[in-house]
PDB file of N, CA and C in Angstrom:
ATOM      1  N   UNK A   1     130.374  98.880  87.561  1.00  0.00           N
ATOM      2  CA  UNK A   1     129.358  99.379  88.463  1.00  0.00           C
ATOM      3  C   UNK A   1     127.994  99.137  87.840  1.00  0.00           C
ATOM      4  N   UNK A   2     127.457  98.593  88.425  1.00  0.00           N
ATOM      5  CA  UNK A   2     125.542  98.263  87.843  1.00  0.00           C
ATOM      6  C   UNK A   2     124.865  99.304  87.844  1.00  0.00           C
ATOM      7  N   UNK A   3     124.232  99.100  86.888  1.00  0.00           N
ATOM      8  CA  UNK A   3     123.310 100.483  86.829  1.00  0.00           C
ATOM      9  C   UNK A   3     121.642  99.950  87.060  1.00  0.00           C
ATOM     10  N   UNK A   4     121.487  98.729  87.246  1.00  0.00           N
ATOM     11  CA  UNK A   4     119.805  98.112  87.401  1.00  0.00           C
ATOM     12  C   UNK A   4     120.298  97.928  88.661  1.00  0.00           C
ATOM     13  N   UNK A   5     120.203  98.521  89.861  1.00  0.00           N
ATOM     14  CA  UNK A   5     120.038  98.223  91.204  1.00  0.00           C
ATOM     15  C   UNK A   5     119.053  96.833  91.483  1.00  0.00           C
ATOM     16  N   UNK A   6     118.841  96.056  92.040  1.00  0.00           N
ATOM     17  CA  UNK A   6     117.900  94.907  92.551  1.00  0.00           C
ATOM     18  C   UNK A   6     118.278  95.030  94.021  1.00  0.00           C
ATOM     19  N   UNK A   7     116.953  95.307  94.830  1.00  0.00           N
ATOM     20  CA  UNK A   7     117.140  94.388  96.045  1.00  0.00           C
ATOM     21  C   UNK A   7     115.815  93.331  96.044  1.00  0.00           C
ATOM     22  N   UNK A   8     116.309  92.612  96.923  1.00  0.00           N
ATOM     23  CA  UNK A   8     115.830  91.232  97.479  1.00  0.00           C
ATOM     24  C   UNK A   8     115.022  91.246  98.798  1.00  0.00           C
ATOM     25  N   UNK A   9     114.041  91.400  98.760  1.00  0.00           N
ATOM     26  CA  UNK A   9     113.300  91.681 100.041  1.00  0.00           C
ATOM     27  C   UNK A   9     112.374  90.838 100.536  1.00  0.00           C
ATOM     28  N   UNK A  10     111.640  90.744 101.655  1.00  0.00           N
ATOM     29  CA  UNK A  10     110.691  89.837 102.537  1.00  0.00           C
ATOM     30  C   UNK A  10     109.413  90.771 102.956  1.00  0.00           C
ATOM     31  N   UNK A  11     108.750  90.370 103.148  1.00  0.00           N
ATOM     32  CA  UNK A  11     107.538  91.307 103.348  1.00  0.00           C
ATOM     33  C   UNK A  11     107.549  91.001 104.879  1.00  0.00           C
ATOM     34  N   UNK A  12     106.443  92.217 105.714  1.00  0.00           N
ATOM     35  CA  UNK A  12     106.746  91.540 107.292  1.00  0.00           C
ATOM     36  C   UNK A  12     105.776  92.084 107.715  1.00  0.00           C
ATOM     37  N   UNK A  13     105.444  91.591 108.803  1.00  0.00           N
ATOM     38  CA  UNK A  13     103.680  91.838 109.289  1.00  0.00           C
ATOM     39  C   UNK A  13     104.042  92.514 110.771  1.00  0.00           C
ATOM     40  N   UNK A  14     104.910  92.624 111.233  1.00  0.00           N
ATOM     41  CA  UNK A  14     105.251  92.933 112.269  1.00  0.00           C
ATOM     42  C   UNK A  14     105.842  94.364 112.222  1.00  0.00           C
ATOM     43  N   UNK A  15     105.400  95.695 113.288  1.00  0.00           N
ATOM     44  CA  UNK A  15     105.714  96.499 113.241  1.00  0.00           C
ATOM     45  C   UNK A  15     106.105  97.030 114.851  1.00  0.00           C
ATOM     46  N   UNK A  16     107.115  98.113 114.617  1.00  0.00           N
ATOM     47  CA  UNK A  16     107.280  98.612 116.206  1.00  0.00           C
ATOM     48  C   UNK A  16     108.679  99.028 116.329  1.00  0.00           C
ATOM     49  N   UNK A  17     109.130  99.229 117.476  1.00  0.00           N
ATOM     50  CA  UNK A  17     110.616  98.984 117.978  1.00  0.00           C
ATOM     51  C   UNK A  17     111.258  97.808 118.157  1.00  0.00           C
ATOM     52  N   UNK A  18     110.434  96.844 118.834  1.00  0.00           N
ATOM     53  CA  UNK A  18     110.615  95.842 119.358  1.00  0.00           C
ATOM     54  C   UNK A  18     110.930  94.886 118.042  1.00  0.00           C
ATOM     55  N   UNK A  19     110.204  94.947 117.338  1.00  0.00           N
ATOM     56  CA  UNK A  19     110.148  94.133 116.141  1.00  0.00           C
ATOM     57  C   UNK A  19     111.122  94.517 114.934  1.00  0.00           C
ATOM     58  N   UNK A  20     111.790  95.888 114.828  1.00  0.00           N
ATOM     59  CA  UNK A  20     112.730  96.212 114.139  1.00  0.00           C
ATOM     60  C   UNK A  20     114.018  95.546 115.008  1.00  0.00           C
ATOM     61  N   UNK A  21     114.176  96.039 116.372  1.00  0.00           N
ATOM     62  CA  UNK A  21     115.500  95.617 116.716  1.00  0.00           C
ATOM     63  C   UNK A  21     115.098  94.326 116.238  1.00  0.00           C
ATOM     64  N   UNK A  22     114.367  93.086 116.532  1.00  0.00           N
ATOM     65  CA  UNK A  22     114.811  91.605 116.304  1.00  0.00           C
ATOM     66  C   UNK A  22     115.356  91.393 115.049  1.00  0.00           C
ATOM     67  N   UNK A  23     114.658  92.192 113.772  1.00  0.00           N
ATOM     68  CA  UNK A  23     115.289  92.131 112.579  1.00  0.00           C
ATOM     69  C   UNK A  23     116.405  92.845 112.385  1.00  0.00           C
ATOM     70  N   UNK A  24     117.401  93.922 113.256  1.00  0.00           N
ATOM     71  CA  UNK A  24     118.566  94.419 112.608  1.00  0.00           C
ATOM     72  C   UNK A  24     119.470  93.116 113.368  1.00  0.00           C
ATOM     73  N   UNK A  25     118.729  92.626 114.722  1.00  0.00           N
ATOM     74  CA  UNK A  25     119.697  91.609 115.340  1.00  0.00           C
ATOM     75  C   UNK A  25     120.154  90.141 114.394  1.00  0.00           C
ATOM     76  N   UNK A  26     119.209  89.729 114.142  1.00  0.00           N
ATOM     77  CA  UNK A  26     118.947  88.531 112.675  1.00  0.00           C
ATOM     78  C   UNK A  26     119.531  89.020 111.389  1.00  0.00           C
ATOM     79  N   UNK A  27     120.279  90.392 111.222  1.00  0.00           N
ATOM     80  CA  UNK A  27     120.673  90.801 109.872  1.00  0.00           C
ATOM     81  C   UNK A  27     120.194  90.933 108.721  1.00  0.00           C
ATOM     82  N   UNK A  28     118.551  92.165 109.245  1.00  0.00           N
ATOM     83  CA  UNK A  28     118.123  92.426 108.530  1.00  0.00           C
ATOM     84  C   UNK A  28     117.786  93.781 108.176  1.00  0.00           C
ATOM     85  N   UNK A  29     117.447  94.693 107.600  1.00  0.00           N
ATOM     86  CA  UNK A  29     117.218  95.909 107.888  1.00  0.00           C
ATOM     87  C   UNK A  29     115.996  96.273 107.362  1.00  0.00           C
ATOM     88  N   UNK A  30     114.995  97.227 108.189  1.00  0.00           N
ATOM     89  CA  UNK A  30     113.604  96.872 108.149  1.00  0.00           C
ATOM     90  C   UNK A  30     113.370  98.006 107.023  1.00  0.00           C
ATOM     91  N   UNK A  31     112.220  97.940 106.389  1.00  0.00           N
ATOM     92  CA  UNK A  31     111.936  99.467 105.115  1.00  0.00           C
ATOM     93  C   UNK A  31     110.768  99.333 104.971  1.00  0.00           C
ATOM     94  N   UNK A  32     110.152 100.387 104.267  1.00  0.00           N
ATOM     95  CA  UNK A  32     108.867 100.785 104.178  1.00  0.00           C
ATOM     96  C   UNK A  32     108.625 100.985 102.815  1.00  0.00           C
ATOM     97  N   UNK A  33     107.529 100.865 102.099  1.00  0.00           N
ATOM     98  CA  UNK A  33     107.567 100.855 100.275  1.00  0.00           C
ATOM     99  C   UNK A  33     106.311 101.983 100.516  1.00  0.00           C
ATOM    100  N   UNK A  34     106.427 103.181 100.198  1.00  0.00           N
ATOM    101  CA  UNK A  34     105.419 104.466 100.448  1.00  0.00           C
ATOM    102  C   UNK A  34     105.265 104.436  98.351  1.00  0.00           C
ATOM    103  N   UNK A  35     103.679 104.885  98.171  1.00  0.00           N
ATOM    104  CA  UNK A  35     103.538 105.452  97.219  1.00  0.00           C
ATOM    105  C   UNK A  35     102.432 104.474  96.303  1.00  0.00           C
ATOM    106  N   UNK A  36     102.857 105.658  94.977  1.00  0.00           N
ATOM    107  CA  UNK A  36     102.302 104.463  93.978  1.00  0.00           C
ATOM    108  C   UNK A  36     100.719 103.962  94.129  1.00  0.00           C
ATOM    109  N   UNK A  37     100.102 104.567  94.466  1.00  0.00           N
ATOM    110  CA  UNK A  37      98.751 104.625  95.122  1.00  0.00           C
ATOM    111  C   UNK A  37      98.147 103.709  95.445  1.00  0.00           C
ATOM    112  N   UNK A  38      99.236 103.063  96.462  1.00  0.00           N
ATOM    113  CA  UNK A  38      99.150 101.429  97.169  1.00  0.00           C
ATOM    114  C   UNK A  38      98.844 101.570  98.342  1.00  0.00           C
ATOM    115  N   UNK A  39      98.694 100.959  99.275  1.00  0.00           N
ATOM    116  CA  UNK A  39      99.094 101.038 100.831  1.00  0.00           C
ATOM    117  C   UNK A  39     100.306 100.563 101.039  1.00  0.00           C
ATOM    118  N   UNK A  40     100.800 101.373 101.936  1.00  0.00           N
ATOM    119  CA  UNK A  40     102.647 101.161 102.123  1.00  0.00           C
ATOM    120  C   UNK A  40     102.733  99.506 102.418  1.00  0.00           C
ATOM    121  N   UNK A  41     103.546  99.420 102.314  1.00  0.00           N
ATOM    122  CA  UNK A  41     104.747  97.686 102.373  1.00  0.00           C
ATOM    123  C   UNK A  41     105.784  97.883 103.040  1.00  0.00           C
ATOM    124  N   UNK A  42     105.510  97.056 103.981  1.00  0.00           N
ATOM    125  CA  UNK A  42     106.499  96.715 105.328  1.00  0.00           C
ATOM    126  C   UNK A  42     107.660  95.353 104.300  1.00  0.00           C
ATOM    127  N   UNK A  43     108.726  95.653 104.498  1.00  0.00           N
ATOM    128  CA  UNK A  43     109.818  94.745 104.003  1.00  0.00           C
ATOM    129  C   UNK A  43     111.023  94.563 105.194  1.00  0.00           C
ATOM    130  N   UNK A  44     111.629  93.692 104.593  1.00  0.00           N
ATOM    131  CA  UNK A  44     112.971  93.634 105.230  1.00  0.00           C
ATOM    132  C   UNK A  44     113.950  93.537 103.929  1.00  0.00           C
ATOM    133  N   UNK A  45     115.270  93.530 104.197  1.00  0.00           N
ATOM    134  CA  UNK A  45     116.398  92.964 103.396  1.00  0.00           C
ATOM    135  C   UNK A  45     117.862  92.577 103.942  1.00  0.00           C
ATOM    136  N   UNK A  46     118.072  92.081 103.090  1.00  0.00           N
ATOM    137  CA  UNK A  46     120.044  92.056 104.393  1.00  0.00           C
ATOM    138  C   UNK A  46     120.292  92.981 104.233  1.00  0.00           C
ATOM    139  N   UNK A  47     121.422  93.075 105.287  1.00  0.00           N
ATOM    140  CA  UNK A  47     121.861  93.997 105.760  1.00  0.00           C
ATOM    141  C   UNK A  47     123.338  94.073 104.924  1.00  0.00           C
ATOM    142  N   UNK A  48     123.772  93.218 104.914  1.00  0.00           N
ATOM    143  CA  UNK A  48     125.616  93.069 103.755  1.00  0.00           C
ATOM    144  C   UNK A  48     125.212  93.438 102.803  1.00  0.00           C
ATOM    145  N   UNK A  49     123.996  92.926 101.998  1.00  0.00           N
ATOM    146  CA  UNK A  49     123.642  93.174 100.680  1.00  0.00           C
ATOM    147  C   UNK A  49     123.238  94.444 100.471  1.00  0.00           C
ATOM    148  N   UNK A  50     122.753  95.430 101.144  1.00  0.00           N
ATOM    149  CA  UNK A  50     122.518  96.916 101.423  1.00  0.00           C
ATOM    150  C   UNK A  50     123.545  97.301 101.305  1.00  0.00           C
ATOM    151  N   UNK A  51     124.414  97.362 102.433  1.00  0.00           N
ATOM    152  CA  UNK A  51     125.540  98.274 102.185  1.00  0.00           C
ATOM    153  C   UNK A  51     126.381  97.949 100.863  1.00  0.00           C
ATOM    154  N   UNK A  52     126.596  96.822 100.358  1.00  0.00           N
ATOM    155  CA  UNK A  52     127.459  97.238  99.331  1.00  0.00           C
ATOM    156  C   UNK A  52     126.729  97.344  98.275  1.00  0.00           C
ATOM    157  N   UNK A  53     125.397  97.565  98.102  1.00  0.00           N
ATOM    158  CA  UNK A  53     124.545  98.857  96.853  1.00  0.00           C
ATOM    159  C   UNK A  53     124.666 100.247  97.660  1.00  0.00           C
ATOM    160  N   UNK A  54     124.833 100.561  98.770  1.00  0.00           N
ATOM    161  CA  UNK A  54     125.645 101.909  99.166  1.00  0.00           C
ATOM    162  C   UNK A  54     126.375 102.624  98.960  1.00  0.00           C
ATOM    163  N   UNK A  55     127.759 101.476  98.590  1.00  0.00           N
ATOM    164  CA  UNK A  55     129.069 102.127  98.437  1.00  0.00           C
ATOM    165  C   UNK A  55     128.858 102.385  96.891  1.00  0.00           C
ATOM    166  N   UNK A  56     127.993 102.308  96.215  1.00  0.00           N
ATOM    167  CA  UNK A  56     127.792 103.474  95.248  1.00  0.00           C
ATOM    168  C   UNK A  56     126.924 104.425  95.240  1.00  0.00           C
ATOM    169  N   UNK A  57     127.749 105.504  94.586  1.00  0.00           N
ATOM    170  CA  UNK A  57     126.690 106.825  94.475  1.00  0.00           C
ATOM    171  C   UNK A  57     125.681 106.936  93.774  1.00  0.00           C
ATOM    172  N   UNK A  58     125.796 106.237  93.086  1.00  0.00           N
ATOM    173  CA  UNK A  58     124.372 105.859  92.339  1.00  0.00           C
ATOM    174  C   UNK A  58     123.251 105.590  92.457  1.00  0.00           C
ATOM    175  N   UNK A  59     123.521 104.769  93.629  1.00  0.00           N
ATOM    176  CA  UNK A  59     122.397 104.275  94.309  1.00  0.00           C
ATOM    177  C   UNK A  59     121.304 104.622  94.995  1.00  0.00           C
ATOM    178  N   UNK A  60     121.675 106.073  94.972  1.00  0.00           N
ATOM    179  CA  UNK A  60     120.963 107.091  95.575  1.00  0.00           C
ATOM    180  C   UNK A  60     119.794 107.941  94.889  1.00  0.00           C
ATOM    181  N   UNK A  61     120.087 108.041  93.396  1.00  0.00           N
ATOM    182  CA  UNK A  61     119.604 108.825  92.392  1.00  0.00           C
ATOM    183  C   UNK A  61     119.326 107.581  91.729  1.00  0.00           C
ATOM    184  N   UNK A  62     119.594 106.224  91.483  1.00  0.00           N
ATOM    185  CA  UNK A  62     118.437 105.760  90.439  1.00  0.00           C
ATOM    186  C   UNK A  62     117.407 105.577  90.819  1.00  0.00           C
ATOM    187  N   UNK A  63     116.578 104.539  89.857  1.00  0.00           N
ATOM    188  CA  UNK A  63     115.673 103.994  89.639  1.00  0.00           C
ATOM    189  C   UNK A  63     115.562 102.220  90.335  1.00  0.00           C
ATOM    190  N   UNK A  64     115.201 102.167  91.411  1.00  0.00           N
ATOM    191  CA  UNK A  64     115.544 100.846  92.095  1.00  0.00           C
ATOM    192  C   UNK A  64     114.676  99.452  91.932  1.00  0.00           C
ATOM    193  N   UNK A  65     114.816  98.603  91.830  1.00  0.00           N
ATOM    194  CA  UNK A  65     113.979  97.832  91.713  1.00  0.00           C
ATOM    195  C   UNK A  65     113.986  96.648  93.287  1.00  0.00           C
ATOM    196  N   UNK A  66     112.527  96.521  93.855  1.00  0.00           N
ATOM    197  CA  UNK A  66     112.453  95.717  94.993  1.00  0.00           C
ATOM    198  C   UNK A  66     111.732  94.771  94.895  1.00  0.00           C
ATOM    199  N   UNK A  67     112.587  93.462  94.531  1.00  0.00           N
ATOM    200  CA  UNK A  67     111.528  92.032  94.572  1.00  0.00           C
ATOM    201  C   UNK A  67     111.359  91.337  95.572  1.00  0.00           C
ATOM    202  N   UNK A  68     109.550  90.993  95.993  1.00  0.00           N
ATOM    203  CA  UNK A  68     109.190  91.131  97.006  1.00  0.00           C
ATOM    204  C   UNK A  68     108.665  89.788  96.898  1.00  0.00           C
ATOM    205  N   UNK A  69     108.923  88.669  97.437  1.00  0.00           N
ATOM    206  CA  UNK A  69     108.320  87.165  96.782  1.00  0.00           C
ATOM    207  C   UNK A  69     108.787  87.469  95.160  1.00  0.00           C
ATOM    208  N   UNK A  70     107.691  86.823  94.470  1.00  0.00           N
ATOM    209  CA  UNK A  70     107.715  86.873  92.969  1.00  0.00           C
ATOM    210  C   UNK A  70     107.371  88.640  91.885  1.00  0.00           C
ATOM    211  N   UNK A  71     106.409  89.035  93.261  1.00  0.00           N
ATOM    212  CA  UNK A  71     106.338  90.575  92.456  1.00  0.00           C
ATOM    213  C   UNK A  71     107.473  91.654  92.899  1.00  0.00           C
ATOM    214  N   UNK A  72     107.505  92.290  91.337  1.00  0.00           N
ATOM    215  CA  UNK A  72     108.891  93.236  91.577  1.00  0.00           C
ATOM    216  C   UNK A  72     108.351  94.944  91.800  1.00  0.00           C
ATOM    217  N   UNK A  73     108.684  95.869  91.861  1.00  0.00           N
ATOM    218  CA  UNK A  73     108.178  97.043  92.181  1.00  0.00           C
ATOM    219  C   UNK A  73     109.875  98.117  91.886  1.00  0.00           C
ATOM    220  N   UNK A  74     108.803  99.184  91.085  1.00  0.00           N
ATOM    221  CA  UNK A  74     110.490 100.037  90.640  1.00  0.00           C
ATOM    222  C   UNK A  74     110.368 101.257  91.976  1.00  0.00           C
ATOM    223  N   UNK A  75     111.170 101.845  92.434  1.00  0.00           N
ATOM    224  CA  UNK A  75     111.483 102.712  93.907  1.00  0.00           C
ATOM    225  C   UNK A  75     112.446 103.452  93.718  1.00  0.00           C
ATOM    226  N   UNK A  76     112.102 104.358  94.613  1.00  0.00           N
ATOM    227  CA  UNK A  76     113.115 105.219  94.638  1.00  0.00           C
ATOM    228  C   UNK A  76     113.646 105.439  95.854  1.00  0.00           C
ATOM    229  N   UNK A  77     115.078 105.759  96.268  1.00  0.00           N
ATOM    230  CA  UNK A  77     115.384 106.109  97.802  1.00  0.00           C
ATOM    231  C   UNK A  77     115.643 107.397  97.885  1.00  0.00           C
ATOM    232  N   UNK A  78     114.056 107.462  99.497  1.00  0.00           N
ATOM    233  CA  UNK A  78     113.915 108.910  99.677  1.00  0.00           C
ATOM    234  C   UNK A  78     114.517 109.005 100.917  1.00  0.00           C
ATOM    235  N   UNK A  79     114.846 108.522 101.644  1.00  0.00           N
ATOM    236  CA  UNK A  79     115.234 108.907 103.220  1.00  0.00           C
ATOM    237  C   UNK A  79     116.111 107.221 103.346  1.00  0.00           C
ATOM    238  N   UNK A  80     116.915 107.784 104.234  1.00  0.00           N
ATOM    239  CA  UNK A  80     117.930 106.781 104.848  1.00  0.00           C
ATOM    240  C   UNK A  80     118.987 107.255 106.258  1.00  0.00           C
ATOM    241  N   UNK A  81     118.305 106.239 106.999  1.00  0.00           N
ATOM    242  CA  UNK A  81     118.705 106.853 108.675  1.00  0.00           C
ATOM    243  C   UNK A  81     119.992 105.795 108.920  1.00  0.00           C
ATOM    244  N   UNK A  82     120.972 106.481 109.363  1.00  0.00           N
ATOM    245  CA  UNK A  82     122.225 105.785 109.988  1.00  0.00           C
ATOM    246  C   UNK A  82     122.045 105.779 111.174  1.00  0.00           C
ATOM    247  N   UNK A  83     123.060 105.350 112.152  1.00  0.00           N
ATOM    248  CA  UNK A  83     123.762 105.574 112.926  1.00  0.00           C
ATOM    249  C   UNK A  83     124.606 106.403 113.133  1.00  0.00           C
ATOM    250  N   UNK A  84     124.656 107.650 113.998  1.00  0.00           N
ATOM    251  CA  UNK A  84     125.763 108.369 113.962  1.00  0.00           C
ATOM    252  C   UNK A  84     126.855 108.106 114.481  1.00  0.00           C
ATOM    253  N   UNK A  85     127.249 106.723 114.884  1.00  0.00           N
ATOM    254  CA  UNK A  85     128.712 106.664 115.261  1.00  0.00           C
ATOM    255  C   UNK A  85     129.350 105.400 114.452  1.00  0.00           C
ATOM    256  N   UNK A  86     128.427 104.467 114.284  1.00  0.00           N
ATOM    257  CA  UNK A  86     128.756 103.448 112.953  1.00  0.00           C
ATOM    258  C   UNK A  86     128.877 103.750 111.400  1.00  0.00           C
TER     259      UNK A  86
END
């Protein structure tokens, strides 16, 4: 089990409803980078590659790292919305 989490992310200029569904449809899942006394960061990432840093518990309580192009950024996961029937 890894303990340096990495995700792999895209930056995205596009915000809304409209613009999230196109990215969960394309297999992506949309996120937000809050903090750090930045202005937030709109990302995407896959969606396969998410869930199986899910199926550990870990993943919840570390220290995450999100590389975004070439710059990396350490994170933490504060909120995470499902689906309630998937």
């Amino acid at each position: 089990m890894p303990e340096n989490f990495q995700i792999d992310a895209i930056a995205r200029d596009t915000q809304g409803k409209g613009a999230s569904r196109r990215l969960r449809h394309a297999g992506l899942v949309p996120g937000i980078i809050y903090g750090g006394g930045q202005a937030p960061e709109m990302i995407a990432t896959a969606h396969n590659k998410l869930l199986q840093h899910l199926e550990h518990e870990a993943f919840y309580s570390h220290i995450l790292t999100v590389k975004v192009g070439d710059a990396e950024q350490r994170v933490v996961l504060k909120d995470l919305q499902r689906h309630p029937a998937t």
